[in-house]
N, C-alpha and C. Protein backbone atom coordinates (compact mmCIF):
# COMPACT_ATOMS: atom_id res chain seq x y z
N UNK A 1 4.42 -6.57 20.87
CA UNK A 1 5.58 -6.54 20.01
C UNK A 1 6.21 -5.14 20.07
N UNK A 2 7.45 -5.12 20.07
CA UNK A 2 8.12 -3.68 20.23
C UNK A 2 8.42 -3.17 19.03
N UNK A 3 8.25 -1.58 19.18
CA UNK A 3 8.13 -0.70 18.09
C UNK A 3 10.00 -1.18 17.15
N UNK A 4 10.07 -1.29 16.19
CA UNK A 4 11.37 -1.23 15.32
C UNK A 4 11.88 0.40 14.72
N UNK A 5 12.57 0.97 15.44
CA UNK A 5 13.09 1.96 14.68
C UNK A 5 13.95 1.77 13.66
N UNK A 6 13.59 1.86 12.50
CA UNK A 6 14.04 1.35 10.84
C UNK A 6 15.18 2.68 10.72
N UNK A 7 14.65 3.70 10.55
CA UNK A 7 15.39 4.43 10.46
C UNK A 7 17.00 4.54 10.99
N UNK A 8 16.79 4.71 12.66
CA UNK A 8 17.70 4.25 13.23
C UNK A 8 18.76 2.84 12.90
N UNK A 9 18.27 2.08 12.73
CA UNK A 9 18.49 0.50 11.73
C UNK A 9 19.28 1.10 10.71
N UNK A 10 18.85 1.51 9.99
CA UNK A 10 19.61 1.87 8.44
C UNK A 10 20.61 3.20 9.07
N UNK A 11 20.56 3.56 9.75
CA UNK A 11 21.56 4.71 10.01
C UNK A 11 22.86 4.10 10.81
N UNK A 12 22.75 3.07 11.16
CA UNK A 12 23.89 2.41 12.00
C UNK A 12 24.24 1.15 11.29
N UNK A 13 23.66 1.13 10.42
CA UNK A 13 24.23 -0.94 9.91
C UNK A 13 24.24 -0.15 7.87
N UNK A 14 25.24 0.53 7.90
CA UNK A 14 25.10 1.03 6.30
C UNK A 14 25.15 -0.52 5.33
N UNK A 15 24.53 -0.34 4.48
CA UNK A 15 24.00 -1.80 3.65
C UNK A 15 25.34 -2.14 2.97
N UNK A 16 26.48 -1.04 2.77
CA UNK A 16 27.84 -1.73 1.80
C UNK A 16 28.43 -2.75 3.04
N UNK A 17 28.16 -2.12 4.18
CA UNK A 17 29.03 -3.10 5.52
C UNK A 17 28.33 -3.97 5.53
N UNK A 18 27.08 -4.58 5.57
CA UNK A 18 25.99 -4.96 5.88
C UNK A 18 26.38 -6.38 4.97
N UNK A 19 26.67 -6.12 3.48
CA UNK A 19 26.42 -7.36 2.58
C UNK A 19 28.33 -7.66 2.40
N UNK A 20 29.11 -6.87 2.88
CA UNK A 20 30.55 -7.05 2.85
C UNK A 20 30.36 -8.07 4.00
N UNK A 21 30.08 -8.19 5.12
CA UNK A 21 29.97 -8.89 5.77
C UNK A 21 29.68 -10.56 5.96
N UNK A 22 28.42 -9.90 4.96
CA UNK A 22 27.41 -11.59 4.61
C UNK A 22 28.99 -12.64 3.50
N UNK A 23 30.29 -12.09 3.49
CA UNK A 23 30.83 -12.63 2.31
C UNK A 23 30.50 -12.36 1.11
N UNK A 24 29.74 -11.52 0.69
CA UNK A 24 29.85 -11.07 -1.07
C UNK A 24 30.65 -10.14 -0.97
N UNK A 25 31.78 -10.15 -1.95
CA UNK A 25 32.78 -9.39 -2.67
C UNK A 25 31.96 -8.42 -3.55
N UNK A 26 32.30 -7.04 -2.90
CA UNK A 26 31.80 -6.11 -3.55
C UNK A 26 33.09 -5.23 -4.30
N UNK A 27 32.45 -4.69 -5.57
CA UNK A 27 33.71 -3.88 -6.38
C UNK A 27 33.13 -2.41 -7.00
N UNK A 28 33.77 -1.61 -6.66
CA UNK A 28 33.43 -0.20 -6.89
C UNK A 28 32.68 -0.23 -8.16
N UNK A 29 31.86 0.65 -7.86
CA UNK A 29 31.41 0.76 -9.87
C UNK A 29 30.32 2.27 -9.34
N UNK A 30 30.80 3.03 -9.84
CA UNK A 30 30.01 4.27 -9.96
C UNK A 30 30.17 4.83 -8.59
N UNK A 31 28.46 5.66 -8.30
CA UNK A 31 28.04 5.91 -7.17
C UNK A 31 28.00 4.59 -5.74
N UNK A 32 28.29 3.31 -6.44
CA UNK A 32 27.84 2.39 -4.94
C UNK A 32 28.98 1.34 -5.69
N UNK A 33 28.55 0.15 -5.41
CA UNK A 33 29.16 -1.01 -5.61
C UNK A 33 28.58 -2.16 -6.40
N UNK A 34 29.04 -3.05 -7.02
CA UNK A 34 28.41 -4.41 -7.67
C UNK A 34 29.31 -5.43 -7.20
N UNK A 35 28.10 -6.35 -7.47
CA UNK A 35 28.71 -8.10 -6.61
C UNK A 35 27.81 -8.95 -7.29
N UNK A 36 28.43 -9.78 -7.20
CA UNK A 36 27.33 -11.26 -7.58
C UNK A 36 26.58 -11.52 -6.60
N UNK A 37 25.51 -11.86 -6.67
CA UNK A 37 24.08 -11.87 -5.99
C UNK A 37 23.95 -13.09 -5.34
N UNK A 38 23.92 -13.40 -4.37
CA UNK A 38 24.01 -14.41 -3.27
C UNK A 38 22.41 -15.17 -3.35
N UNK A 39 21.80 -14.45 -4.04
CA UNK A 39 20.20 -15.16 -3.64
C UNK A 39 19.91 -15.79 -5.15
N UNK A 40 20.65 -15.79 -6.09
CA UNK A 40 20.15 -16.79 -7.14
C UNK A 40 21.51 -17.68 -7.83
N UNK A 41 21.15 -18.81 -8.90
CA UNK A 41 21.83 -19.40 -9.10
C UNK A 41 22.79 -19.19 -10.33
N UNK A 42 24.16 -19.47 -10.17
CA UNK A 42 25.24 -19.08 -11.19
C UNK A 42 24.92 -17.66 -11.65
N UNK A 43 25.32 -17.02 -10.67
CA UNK A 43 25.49 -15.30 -11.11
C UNK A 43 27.40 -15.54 -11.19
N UNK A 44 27.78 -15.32 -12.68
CA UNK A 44 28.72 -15.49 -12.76
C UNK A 44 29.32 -13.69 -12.94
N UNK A 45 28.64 -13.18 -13.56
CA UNK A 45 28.68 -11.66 -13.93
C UNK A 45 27.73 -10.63 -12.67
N UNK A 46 28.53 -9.79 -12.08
CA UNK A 46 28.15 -9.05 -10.83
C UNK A 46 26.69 -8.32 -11.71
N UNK A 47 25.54 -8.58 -10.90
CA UNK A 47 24.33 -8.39 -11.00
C UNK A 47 23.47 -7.44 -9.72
N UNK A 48 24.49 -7.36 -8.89
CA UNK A 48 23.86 -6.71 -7.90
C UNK A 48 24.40 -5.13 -7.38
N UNK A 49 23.68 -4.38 -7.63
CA UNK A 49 23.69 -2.94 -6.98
C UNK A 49 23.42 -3.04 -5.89
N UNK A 50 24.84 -2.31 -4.96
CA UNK A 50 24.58 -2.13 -3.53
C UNK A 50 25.10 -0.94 -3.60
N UNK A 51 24.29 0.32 -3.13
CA UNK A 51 24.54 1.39 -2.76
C UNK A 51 24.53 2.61 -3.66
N UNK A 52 24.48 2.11 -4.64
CA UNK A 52 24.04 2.43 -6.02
C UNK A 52 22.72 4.48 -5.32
N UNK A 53 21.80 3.53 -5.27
CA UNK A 53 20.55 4.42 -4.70
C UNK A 53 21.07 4.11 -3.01
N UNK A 54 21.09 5.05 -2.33
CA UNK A 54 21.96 5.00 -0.99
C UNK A 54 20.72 4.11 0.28
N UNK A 55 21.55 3.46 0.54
CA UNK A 55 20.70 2.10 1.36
C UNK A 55 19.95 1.59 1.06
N UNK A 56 20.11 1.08 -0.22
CA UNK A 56 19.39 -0.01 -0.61
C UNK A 56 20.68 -1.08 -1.78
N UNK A 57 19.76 -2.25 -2.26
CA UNK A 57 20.63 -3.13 -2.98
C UNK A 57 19.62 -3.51 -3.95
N UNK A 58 20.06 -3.77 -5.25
CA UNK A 58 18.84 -4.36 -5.82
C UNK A 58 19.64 -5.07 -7.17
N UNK A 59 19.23 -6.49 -6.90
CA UNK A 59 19.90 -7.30 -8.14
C UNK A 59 18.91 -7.33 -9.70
N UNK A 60 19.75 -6.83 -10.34
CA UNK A 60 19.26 -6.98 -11.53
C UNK A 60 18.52 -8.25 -12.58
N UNK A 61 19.20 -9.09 -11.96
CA UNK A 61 19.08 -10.40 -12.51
C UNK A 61 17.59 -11.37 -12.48
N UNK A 62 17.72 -11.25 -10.63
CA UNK A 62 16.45 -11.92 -10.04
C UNK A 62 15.75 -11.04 -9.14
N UNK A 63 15.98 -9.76 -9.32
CA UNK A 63 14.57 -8.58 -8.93
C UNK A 63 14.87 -8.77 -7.38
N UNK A 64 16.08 -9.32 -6.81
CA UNK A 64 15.92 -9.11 -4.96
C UNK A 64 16.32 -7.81 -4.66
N UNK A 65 16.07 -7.27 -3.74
CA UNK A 65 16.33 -5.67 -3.31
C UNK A 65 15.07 -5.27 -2.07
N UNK A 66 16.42 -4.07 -1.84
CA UNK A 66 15.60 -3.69 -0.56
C UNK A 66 16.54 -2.70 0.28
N UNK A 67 16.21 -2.80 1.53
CA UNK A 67 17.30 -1.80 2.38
C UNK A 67 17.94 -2.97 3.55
N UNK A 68 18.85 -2.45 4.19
CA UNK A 68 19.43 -3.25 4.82
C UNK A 68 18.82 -4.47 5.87
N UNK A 69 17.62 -4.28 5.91
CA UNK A 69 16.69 -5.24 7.20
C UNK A 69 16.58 -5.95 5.75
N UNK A 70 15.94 -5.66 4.53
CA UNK A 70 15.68 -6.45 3.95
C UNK A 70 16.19 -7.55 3.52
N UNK A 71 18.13 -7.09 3.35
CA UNK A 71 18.73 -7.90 2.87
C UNK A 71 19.33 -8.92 4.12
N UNK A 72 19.08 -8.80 5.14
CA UNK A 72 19.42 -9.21 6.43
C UNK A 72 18.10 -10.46 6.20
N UNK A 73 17.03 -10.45 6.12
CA UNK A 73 15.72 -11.05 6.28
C UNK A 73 15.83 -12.15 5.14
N UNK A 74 16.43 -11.57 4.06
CA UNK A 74 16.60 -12.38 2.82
C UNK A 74 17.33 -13.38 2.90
N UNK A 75 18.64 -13.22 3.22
CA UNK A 75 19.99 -13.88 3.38
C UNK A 75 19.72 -14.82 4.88
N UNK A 76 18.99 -14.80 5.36
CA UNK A 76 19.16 -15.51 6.54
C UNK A 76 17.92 -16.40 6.48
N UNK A 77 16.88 -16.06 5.73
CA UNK A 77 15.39 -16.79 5.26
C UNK A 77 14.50 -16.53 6.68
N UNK A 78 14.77 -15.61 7.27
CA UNK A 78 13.58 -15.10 8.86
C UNK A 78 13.08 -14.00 8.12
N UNK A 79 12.23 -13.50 8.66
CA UNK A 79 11.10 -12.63 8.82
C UNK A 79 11.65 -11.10 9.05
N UNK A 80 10.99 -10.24 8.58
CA UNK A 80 11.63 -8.01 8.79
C UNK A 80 11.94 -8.10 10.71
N UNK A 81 10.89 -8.45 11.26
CA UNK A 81 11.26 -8.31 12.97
C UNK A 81 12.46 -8.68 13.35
N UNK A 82 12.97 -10.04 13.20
CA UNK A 82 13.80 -11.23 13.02
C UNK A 82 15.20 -10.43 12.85
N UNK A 83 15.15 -10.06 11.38
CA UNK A 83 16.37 -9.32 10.58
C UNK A 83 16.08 -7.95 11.69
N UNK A 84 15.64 -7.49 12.01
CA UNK A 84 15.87 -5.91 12.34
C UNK A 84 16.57 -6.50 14.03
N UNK A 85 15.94 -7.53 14.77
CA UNK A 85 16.65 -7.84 15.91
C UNK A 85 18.04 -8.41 16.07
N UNK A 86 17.96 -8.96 14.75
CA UNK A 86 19.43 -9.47 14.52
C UNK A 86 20.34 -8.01 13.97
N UNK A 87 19.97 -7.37 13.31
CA UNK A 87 20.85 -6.35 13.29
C UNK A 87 21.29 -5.17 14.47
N UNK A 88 20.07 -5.05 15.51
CA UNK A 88 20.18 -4.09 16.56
C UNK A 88 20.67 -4.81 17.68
N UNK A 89 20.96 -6.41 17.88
CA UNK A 89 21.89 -7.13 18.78
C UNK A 89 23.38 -7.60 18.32
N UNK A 90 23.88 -7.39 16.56
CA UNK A 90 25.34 -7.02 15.87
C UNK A 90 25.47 -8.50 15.38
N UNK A 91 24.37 -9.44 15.65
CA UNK A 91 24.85 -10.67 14.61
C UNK A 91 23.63 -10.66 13.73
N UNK A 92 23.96 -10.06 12.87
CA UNK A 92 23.18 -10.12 11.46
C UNK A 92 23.45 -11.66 10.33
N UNK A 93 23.82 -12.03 10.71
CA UNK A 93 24.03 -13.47 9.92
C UNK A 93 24.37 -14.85 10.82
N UNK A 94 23.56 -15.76 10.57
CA UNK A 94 23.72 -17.40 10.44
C UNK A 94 24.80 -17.60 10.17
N UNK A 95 25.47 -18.76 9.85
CA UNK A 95 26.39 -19.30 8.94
C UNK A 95 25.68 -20.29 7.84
N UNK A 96 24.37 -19.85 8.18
CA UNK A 96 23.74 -20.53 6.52
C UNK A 96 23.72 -19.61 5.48
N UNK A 97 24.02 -20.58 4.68
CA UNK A 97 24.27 -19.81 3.19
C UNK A 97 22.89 -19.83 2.89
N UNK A 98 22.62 -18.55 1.91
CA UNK A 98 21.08 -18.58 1.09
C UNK A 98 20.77 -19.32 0.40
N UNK A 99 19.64 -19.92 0.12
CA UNK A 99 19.46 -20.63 -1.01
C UNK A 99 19.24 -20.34 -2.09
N UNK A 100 20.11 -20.13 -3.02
CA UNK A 100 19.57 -19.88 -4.44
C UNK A 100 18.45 -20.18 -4.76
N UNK A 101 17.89 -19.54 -5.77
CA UNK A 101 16.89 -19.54 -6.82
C UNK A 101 17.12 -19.08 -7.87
N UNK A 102 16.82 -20.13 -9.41
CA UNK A 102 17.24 -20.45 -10.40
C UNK A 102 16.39 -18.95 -10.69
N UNK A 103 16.71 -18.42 -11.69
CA UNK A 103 16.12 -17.32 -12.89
C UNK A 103 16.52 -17.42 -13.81
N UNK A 104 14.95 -16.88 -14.48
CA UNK A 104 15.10 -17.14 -16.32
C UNK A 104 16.26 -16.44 -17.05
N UNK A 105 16.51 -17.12 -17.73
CA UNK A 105 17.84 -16.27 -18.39
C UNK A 105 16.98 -16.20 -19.83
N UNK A 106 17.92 -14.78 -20.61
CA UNK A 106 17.22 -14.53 -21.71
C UNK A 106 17.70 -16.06 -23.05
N UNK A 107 17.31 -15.92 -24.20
CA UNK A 107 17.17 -17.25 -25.21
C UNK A 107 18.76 -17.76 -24.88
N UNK A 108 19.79 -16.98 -24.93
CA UNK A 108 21.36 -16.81 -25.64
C UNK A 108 22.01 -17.62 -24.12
N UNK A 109 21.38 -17.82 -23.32
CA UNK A 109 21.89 -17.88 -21.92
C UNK A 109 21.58 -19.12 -21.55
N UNK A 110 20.76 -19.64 -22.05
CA UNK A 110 19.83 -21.03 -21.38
C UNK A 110 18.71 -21.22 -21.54
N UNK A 111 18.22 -21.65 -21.06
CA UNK A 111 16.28 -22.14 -21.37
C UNK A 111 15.92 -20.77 -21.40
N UNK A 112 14.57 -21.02 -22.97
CA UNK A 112 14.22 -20.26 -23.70
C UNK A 112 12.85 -19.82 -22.67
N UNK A 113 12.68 -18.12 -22.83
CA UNK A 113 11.65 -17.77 -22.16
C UNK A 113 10.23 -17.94 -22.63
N UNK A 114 9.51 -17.99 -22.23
CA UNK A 114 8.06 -17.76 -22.82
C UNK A 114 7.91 -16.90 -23.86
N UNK A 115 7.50 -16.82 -24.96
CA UNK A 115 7.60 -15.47 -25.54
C UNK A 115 6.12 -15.21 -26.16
N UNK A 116 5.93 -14.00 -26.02
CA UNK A 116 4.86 -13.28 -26.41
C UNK A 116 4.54 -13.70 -28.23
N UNK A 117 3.50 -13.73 -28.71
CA UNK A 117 3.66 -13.77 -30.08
C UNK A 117 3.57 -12.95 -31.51
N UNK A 118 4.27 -12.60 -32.20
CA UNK A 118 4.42 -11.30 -32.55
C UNK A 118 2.86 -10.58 -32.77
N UNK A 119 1.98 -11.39 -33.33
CA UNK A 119 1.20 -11.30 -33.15
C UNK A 119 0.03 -10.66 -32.49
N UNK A 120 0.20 -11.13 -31.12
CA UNK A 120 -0.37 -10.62 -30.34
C UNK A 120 0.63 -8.97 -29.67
N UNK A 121 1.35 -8.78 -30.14
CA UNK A 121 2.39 -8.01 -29.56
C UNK A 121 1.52 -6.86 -30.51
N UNK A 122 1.48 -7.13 -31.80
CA UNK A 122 0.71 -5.95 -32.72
C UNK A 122 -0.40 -5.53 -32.39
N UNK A 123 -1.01 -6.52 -31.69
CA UNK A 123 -2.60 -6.83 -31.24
C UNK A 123 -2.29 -5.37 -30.35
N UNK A 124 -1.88 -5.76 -29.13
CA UNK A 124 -1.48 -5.03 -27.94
C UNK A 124 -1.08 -3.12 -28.41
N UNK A 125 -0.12 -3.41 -29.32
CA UNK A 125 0.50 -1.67 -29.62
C UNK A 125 -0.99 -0.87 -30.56
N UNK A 126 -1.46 -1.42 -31.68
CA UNK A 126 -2.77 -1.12 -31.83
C UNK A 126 -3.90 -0.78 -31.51
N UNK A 127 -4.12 -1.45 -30.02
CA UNK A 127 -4.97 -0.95 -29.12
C UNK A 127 -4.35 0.13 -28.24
N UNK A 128 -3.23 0.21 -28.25
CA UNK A 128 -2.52 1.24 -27.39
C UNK A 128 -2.48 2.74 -28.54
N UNK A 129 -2.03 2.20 -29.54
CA UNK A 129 -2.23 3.42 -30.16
C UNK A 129 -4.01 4.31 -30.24
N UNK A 130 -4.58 3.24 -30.42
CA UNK A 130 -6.26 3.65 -30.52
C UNK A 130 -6.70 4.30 -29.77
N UNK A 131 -6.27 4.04 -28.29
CA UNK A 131 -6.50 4.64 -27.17
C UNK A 131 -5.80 5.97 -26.69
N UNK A 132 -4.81 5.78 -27.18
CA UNK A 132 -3.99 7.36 -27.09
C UNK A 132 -3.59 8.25 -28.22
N UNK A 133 -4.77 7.77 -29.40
CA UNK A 133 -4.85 8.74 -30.53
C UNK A 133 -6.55 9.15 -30.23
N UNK A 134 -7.51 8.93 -29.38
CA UNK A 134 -8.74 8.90 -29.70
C UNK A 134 -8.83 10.65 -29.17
N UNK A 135 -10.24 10.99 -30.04
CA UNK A 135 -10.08 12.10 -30.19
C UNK A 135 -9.22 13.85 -28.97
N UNK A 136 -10.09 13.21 -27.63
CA UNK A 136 -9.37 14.37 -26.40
C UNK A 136 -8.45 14.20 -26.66
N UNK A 137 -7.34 12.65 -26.64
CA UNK A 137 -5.79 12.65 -26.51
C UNK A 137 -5.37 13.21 -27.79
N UNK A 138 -5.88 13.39 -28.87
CA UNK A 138 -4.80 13.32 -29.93
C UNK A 138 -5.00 14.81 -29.73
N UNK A 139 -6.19 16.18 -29.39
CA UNK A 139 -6.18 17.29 -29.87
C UNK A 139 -5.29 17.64 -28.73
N UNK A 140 -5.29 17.34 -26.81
CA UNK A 140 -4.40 17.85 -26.67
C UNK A 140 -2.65 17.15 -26.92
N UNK A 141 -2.45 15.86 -27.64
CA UNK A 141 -0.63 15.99 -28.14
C UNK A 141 -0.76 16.82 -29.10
N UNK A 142 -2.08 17.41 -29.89
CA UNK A 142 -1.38 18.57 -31.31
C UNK A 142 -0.90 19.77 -30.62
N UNK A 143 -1.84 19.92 -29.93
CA UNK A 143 -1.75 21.25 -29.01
C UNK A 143 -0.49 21.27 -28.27
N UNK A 144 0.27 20.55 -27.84
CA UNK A 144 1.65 20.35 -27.16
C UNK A 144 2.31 20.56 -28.12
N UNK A 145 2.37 19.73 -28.90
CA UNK A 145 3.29 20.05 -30.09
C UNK A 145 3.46 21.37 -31.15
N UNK A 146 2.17 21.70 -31.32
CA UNK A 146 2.14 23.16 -31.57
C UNK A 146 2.82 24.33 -30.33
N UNK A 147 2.61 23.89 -29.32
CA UNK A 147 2.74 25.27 -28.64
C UNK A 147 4.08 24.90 -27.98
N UNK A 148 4.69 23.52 -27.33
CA UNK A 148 6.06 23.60 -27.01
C UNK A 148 6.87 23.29 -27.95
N UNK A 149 6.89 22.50 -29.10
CA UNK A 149 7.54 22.59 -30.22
C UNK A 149 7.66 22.80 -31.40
N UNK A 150 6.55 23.84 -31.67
CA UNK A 150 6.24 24.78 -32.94
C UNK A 150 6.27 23.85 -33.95
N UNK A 151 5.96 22.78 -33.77
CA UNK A 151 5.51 21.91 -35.16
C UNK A 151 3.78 21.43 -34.94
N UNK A 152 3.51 21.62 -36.20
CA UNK A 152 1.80 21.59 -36.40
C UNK A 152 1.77 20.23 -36.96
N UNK A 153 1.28 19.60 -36.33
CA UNK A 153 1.28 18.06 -37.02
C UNK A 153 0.00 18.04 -37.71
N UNK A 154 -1.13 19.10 -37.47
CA UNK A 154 -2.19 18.68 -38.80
C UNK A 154 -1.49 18.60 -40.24
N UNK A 155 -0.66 19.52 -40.38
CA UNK A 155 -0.03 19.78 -41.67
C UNK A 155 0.05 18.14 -42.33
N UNK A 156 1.13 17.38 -40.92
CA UNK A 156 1.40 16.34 -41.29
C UNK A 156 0.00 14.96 -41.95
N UNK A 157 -0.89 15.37 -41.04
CA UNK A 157 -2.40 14.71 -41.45
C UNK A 157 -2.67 14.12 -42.64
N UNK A 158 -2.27 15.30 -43.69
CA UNK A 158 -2.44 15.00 -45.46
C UNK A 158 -1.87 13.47 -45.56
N UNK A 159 -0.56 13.09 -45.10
CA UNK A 159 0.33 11.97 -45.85
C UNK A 159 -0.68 11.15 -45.11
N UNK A 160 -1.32 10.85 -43.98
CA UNK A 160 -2.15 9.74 -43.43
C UNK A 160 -3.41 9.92 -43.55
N UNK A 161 -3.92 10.55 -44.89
CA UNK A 161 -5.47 10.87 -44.99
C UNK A 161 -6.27 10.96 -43.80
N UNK A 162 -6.10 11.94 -42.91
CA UNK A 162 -6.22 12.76 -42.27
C UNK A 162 -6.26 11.79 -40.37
N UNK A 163 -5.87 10.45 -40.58
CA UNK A 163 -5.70 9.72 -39.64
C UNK A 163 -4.48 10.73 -38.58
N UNK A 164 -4.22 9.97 -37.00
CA UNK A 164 -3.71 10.39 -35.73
C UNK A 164 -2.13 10.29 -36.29
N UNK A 165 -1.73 11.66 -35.78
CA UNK A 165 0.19 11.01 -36.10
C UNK A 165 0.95 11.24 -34.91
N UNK A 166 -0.31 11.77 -33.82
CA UNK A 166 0.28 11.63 -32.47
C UNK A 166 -0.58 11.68 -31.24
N UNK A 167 -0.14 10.96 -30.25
CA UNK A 167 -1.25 10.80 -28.75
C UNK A 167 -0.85 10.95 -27.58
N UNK A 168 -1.56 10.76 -26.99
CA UNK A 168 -1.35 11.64 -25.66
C UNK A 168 -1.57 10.60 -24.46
N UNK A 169 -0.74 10.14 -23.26
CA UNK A 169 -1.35 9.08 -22.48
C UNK A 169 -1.69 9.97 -21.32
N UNK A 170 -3.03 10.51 -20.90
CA UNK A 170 -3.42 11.57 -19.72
C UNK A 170 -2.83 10.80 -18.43
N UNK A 171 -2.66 11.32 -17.08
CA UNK A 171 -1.74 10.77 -15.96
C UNK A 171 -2.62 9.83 -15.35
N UNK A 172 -3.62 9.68 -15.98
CA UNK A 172 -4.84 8.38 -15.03
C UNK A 172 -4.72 7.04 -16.18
């Protein structure tokens, strides 16, 4: 199998030409562009960042994104090799359209999502707090807070009989 220079790939097929091409209408918005998203169903409101973060696209809606092989691979339903050969021989597209895929919309929009139960949601922040008030984390957030923002939160201690009023999540 022959080596794919990606780099090269993305330096000659820029992703705004790339999805202008595929037929999505793209419209200025910021740093890149937005469009309605070709890979899911009834995107009536432009959901998709293209160019936004420079060579790449990433729809908000239904989480598709990627860089230009990607969206080549997506839109055509072949494989990264596939899309990168179709882009380094200049026909990057079928005349098949993608197939949508339906996504959850939030309550206000359509079928209601799964939802967590408040319940268990308290369950969850409780143990999160426990864990990032236990004793190492909480002395060094006092210690932060004392020394980069000159507030002493033992002081604060008294109103919570002498319980955590702040924690620390270490980078592991």
């Amino acid at each position: 199998m022959p080596r794919v220079d990606v780099p090269a790939i993305r330096a000659a097929h820029p992703i705004e030409t790339v999805v202008a091409a595929s037929g999505v209408e793209l419209r200025p918005s910021g740093r890149g562009f937005m469009a309605c998203c070709p890979f899911h169903v009834d995107d009536r409101n432009p959901s998709m960042s293209v160019g936004g973060v420079e060579g790449r696209y990433h729809c908000f809606a239904c989480g598709a994104g990627g860089d230009v092989i990607d969206y080549v691979a997506r839109f055509n339903g072949i494989g990264f090799s596939d899309a990168a050969g179709r882009l380094t021989t200049g026909a990057p597209f079928t005349h098949r359209v993608p197939t949508p895929v339906p996504i959850r919309r939030a309550p206000n929009d359509g079928p209601l999502l799964e939802r967590t139960p408040a319940k268990r949601l308290y369950e969850v922040n409780e143990l999160a707090w426990k864990y990032f008030t236990e004793r190492p984390n909480m002395v060094v957030a006092e210690q932060c807070m004392l020394a980069e923002r000159r507030i002493d939160v033992r002081a604060i201690r008294s109103v919570t009989e002498g319980g955590p009023v702040v924690g620390f999540a270490p980078s592991s």
